[in-house]
N, C-alpha and C. Protein backbone atom coordinates (compact mmCIF):
# COMPACT_ATOMS: atom_id res chain seq x y z
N UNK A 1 -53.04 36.79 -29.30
CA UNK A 1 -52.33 35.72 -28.66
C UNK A 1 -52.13 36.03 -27.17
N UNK A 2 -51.50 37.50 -26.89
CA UNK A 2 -51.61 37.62 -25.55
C UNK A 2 -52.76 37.41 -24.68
N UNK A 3 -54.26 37.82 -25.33
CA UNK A 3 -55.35 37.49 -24.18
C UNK A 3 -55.13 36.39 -24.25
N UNK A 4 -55.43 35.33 -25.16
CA UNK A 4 -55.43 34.12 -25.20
C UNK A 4 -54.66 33.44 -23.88
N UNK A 5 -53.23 33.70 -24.21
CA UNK A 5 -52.15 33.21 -22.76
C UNK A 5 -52.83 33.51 -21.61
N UNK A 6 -53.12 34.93 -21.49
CA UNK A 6 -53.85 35.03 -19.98
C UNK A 6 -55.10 34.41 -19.72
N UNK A 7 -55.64 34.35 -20.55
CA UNK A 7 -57.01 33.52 -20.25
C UNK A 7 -56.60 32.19 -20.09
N UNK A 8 -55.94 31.57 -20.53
CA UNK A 8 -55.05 29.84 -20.05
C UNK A 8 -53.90 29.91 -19.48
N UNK A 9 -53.54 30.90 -18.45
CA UNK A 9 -52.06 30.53 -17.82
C UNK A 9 -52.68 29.51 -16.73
N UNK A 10 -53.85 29.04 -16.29
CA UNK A 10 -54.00 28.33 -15.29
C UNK A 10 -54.58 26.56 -15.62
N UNK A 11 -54.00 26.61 -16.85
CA UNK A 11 -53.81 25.54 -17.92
C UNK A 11 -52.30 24.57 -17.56
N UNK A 12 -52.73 23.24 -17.19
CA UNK A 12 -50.95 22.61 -16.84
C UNK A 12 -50.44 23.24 -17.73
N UNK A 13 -48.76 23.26 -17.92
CA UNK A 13 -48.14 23.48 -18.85
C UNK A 13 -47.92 22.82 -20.44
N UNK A 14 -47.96 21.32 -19.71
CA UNK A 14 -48.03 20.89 -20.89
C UNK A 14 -49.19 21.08 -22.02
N UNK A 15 -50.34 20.83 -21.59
CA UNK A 15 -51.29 20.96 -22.19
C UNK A 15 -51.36 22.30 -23.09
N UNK A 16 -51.12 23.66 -22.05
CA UNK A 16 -50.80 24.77 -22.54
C UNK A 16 -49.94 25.10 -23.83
N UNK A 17 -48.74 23.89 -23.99
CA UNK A 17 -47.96 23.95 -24.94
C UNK A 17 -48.51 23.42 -26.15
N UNK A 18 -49.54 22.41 -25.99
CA UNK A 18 -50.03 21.88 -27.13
C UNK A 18 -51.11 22.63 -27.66
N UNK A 19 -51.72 23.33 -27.20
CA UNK A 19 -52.60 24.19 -27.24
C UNK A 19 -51.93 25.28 -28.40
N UNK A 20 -51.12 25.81 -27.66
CA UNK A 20 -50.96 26.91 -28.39
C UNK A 20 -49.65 26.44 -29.64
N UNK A 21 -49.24 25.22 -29.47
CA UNK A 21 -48.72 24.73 -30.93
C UNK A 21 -49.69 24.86 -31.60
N UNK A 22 -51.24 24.19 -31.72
CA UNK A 22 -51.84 24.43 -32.83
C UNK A 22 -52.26 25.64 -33.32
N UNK A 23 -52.91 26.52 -32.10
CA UNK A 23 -52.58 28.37 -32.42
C UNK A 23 -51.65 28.83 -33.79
N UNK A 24 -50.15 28.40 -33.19
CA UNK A 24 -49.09 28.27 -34.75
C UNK A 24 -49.12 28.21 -35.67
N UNK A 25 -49.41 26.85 -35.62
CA UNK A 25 -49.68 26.40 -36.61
C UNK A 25 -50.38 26.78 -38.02
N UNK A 26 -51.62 26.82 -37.28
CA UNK A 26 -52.89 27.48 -37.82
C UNK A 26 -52.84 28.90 -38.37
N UNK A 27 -51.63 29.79 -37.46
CA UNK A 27 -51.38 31.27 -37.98
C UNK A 27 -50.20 30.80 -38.54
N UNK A 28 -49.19 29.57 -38.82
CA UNK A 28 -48.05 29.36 -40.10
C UNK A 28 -49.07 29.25 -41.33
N UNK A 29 -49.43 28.55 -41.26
CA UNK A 29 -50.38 27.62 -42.66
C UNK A 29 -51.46 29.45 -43.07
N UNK A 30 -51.71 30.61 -42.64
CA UNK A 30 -52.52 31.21 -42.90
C UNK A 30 -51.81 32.23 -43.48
N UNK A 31 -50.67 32.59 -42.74
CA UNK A 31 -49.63 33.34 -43.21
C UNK A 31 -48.30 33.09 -43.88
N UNK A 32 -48.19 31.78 -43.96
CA UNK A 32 -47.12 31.38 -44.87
C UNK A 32 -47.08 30.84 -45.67
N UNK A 33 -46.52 32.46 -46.70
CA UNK A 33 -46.30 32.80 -47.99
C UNK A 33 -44.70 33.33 -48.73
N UNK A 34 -44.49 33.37 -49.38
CA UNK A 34 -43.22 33.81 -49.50
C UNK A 34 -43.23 35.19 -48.89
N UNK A 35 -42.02 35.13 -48.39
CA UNK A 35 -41.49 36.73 -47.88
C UNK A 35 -41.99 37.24 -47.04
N UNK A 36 -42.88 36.01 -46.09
CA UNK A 36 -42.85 36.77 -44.79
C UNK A 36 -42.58 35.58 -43.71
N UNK A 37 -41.36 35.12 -44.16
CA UNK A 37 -40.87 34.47 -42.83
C UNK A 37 -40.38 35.07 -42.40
N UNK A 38 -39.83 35.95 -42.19
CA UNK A 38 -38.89 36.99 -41.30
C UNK A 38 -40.13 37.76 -40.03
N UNK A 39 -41.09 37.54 -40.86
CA UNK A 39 -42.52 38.19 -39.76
C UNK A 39 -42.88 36.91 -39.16
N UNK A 40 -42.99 35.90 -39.30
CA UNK A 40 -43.69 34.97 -38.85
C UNK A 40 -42.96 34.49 -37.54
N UNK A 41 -40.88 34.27 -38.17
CA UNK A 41 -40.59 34.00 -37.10
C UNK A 41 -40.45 35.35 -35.92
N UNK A 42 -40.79 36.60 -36.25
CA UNK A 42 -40.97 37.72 -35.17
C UNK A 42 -41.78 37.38 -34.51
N UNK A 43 -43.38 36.90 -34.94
CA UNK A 43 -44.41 36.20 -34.42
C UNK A 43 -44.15 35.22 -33.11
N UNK A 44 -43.47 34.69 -34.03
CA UNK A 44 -43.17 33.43 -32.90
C UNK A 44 -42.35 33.26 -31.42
N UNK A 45 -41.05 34.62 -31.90
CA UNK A 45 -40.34 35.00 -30.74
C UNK A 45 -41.28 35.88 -29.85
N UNK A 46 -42.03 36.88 -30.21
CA UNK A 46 -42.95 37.63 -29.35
C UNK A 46 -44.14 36.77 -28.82
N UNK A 47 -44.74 35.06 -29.22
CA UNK A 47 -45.40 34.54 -28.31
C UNK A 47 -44.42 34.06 -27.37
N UNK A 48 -43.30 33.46 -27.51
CA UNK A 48 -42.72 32.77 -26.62
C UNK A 48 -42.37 34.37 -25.45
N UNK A 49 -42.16 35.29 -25.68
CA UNK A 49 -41.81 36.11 -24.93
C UNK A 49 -42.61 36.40 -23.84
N UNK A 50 -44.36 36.42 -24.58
CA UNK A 50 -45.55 36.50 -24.00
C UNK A 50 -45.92 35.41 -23.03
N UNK A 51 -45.31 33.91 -23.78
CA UNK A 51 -45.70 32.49 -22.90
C UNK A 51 -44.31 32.73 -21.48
N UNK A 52 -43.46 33.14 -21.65
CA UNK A 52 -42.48 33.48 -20.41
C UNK A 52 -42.61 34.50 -19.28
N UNK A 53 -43.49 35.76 -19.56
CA UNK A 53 -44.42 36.52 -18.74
C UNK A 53 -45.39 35.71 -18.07
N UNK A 54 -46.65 35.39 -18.66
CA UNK A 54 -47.63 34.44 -18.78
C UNK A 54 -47.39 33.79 -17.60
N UNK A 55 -46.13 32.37 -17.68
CA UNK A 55 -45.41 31.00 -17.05
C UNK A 55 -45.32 32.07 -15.41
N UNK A 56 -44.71 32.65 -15.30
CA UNK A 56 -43.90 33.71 -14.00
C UNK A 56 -45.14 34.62 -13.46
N UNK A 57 -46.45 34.93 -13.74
CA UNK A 57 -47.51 35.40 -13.26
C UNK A 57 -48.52 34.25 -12.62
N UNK A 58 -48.02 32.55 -12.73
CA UNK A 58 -48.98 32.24 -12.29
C UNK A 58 -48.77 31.98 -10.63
N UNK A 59 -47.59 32.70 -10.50
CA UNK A 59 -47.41 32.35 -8.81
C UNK A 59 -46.91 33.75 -8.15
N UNK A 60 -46.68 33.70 -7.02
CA UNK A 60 -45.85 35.18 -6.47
C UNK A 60 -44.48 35.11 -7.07
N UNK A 61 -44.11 33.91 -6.84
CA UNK A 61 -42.47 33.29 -7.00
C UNK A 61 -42.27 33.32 -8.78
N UNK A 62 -41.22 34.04 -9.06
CA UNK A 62 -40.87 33.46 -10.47
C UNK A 62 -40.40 31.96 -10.88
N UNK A 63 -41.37 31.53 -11.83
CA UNK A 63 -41.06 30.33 -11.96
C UNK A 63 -40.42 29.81 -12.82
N UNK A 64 -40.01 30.65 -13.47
CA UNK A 64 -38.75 30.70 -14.81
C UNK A 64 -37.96 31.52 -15.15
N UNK A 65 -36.63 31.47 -15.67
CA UNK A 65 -36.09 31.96 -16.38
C UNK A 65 -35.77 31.71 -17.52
N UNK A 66 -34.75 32.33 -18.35
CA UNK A 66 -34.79 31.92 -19.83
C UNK A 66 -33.79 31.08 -19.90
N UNK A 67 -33.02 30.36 -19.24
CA UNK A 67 -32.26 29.33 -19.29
C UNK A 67 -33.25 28.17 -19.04
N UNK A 68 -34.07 28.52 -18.09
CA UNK A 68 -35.37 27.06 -17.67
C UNK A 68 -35.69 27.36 -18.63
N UNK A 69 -36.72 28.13 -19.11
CA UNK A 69 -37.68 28.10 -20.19
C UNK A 69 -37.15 27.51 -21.78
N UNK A 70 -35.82 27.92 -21.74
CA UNK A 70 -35.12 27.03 -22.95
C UNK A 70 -35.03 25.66 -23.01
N UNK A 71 -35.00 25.22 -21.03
CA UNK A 71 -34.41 23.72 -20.90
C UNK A 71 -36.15 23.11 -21.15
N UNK A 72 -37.17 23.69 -20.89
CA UNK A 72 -38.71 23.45 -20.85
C UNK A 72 -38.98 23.18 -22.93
N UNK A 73 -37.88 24.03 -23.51
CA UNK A 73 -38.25 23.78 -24.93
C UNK A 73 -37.88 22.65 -25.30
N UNK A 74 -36.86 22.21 -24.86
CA UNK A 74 -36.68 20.97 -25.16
C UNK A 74 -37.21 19.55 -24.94
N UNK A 75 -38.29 19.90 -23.79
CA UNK A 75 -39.13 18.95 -23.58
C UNK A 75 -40.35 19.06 -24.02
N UNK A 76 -41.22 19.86 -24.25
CA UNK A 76 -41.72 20.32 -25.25
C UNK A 76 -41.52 21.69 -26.23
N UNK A 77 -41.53 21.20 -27.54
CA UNK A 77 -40.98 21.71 -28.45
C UNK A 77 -42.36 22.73 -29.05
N UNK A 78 -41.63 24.11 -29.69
CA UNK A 78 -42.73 25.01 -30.10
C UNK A 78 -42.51 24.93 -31.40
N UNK A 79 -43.42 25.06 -31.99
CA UNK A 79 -43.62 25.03 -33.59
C UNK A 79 -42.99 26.23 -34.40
N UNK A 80 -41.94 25.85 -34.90
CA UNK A 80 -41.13 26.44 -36.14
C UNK A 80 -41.84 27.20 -37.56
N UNK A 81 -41.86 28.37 -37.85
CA UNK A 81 -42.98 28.52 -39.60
C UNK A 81 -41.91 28.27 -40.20
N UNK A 82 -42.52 27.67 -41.50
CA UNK A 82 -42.39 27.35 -42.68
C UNK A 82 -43.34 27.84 -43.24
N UNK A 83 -42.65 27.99 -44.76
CA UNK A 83 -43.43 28.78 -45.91
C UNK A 83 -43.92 27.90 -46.39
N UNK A 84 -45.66 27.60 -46.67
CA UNK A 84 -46.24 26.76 -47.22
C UNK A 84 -46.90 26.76 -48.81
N UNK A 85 -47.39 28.23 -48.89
CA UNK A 85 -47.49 28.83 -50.49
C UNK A 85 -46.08 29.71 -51.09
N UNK A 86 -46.32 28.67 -52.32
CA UNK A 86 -44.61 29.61 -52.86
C UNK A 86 -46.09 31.25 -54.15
N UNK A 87 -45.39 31.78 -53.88
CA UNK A 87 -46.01 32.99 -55.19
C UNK A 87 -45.60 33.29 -56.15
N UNK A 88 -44.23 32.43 -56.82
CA UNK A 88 -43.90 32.73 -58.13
C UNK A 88 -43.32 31.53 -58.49
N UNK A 89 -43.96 30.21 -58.03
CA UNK A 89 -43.91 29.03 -58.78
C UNK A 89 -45.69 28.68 -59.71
């Protein structure tokens, strides 16, 4: 996921966000199984950590912080895992 970010930080943002929602996605639905949401959402906090490095390298100037970058989630939203295979139904 990290090359990935660096190879598209020069991607608008938005686009960037939709992009890598389906990334998510695609690694929720592959990995979610019972008993590893607790990994998935680790997953998910360590891309957003990666997409907030990423956002602040594409200029000299920092262009975010984590109060922006929270107010940026709310305008576009990052994809949440859910467990999609149960294993003892």
């Amino acid at each position: 996921m990290k090359l990935w970010l660096y190879e598209n930080r020069d991607v608008k943002t938005k686009d960037l966000v939709k992009a890598l929602n389906r990334k998510l996605l695609g690694h929720y639905h592959y990995y979610g199984v019972s008993y590893n949401g607790r990994m998935m959402y680790n997953f998910r906090q360590r891309t957003i950590e990666m997409l907030f490095k990423v956002l602040n390298k594409r200029s000299k100037r920092r262009s975010y912080n984590w109060n922006g970058l929270n107010e940026m989630f709310k305008v576009y939203k990052i994809q949440i895992p859910k467990i999609y295979v149960s294993l003892f139904e």
